[in-house]
C-alpha atoms as a PDB file:
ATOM      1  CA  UNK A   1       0.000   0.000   0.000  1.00  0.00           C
ATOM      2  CA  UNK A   2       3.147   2.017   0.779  1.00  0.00           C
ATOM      3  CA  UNK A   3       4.371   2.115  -2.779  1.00  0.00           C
ATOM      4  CA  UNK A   4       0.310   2.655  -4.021  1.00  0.00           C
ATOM      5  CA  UNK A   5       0.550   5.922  -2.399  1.00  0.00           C
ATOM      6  CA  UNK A   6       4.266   6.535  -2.992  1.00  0.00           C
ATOM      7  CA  UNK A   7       3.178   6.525  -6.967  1.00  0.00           C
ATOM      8  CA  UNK A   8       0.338   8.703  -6.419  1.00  0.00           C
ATOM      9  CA  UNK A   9       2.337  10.988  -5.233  1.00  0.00           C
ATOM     10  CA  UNK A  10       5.063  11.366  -7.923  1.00  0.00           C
ATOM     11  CA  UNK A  11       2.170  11.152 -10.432  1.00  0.00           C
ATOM     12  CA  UNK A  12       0.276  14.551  -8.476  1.00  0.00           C
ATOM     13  CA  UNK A  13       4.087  15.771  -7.963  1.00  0.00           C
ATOM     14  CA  UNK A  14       4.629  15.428 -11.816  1.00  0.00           C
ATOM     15  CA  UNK A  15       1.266  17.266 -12.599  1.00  0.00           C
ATOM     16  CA  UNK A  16       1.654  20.049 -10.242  1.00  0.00           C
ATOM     17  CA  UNK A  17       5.007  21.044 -12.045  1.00  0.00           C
ATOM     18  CA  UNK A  18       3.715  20.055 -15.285  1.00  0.00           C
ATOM     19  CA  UNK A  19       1.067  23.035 -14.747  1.00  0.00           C
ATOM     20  CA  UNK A  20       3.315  25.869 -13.536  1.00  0.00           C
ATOM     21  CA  UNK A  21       3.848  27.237 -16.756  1.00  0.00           C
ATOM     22  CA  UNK A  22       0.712  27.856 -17.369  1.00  0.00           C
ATOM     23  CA  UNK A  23       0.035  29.574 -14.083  1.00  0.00           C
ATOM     24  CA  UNK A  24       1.997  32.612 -15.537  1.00  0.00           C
ATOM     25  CA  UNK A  25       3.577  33.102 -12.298  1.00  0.00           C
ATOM     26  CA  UNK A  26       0.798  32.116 -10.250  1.00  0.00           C
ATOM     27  CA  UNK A  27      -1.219  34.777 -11.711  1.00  0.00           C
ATOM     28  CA  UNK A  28      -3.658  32.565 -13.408  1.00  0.00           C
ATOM     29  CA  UNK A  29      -6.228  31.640 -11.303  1.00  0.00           C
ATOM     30  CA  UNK A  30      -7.421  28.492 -11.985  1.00  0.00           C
ATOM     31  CA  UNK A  31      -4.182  26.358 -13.066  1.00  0.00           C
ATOM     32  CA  UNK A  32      -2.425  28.162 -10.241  1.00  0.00           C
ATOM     33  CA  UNK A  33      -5.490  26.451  -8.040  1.00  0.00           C
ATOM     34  CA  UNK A  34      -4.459  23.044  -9.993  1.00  0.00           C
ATOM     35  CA  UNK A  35      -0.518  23.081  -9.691  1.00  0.00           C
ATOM     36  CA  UNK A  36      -0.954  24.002  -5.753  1.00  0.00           C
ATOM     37  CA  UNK A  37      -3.921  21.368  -5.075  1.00  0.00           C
ATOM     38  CA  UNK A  38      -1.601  18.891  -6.778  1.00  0.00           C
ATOM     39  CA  UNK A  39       1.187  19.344  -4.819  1.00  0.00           C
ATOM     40  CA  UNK A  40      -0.939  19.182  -1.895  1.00  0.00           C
ATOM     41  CA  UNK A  41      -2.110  15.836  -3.405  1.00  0.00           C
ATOM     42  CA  UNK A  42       1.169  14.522  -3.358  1.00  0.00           C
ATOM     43  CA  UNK A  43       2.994  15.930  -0.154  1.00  0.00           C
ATOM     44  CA  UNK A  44      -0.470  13.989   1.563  1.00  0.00           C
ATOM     45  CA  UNK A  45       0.223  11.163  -0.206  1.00  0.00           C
ATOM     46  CA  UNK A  46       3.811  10.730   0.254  1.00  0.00           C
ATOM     47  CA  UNK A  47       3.599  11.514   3.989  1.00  0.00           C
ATOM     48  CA  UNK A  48       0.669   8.649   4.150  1.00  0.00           C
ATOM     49  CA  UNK A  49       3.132   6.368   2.789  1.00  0.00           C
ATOM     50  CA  UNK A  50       5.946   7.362   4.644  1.00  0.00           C
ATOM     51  CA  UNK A  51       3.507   6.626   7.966  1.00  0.00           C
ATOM     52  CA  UNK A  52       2.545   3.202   6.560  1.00  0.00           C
ATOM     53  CA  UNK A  53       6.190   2.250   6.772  1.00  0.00           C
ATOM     54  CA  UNK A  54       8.078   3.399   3.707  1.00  0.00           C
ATOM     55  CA  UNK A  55      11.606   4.573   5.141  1.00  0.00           C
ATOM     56  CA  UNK A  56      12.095   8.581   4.746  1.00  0.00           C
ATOM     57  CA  UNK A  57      14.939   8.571   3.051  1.00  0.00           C
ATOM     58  CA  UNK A  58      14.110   5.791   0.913  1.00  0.00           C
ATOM     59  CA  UNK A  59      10.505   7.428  -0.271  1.00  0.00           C
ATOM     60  CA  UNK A  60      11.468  11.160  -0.926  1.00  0.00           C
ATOM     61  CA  UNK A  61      14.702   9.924  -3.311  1.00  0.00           C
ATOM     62  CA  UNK A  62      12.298   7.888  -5.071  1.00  0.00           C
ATOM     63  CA  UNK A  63       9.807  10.422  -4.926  1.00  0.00           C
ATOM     64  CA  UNK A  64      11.697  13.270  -5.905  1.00  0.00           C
ATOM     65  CA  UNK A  65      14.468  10.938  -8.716  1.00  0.00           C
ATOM     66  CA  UNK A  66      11.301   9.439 -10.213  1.00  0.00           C
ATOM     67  CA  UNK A  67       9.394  13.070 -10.361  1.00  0.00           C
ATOM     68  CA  UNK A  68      12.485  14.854 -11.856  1.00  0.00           C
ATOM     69  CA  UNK A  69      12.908  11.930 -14.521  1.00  0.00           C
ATOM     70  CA  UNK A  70       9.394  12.379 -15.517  1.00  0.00           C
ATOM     71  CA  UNK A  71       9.276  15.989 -15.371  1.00  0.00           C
ATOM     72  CA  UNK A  72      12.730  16.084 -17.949  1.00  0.00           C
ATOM     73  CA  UNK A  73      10.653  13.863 -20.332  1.00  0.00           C
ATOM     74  CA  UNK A  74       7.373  15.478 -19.805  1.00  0.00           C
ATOM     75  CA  UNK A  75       9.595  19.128 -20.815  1.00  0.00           C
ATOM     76  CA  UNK A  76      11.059  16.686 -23.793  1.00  0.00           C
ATOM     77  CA  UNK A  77       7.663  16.081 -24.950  1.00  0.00           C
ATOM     78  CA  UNK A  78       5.347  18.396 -24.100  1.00  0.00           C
ATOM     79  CA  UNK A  79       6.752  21.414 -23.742  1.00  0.00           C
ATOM     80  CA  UNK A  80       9.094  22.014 -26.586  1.00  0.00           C
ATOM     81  CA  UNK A  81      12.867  21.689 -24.109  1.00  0.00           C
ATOM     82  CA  UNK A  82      15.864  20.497 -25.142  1.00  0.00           C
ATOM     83  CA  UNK A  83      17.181  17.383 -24.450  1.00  0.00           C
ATOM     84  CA  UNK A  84      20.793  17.895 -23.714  1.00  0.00           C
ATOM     85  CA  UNK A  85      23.505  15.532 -22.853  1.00  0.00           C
ATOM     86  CA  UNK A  86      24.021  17.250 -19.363  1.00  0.00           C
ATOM     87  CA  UNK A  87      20.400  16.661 -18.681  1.00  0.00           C
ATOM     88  CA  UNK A  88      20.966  12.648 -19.816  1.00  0.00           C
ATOM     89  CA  UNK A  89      24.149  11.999 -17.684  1.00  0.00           C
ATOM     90  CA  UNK A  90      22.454  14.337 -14.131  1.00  0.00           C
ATOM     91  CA  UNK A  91      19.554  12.279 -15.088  1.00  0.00           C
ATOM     92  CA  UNK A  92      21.357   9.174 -14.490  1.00  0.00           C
ATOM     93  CA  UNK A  93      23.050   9.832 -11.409  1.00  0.00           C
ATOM     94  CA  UNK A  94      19.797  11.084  -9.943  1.00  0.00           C
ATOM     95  CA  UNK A  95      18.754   7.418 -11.076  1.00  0.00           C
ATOM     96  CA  UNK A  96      22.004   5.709 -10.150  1.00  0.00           C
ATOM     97  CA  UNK A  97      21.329   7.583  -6.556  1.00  0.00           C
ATOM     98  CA  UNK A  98      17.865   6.279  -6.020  1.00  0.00           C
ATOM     99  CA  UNK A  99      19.218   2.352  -7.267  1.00  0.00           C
ATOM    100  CA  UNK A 100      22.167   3.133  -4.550  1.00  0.00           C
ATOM    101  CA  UNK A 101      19.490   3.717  -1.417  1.00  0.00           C
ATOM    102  CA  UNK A 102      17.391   1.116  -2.386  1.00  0.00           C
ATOM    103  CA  UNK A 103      20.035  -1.076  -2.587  1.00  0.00           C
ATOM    104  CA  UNK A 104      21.693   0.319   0.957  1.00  0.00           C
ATOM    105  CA  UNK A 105      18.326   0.305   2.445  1.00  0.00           C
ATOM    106  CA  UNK A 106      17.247  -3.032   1.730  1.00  0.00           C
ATOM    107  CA  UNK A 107      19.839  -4.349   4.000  1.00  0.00           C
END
């Protein structure tokens, strides 16, 4: 149930962010009303699953390595930004960092 929650949360993490270009500096009403009810979304959900036993450490670098991967893909995509070889290899190590705490916390 841990990791249930622990995915909604990226996924309302990665829509949040995903939506605060259109806010226009949180000028626009209504996706500034989206972006900040899904990040509330997600900081409920990862703190639920954090609570139902999902170590700290081990849920906010998979929460925030798996959100940042998205969110680079999502800008790829959607959004019209460049995907750069910087952005590949800081990608990686984000992911190589999350593999390295699972791996350290599973002990």
């Amino acid at each position: 149930m841990a990791y249930v929650l622990l995915g909604l949360a990226i996924g309302a993490e990665v829509l949040g962010t995903s939506l605060l270009r259109s806010t226009e500096g949180f000028t626009r009403l209504w996706p500034t009303l989206a972006s900040l009810s899904a990040y509330a979304v997600s900081f409920l959900a990862l703190a639920t699953a954090i609570q139902k036993g999902l170590q700290v450490g081990i849920g906010y670098a998979i929460w925030s390595g798996l959100g940042t991967t998205l969110i680079v893909i999502i800008g790829a995509l959607f959004l019209s930004e460049q995907i750069t070889a910087t952005k590949v290899i800081g990608i990686a190590l984000v992911v190589a960092g999350v593999v390295v705490l699972n791996l350290g916390g599973a002990h």
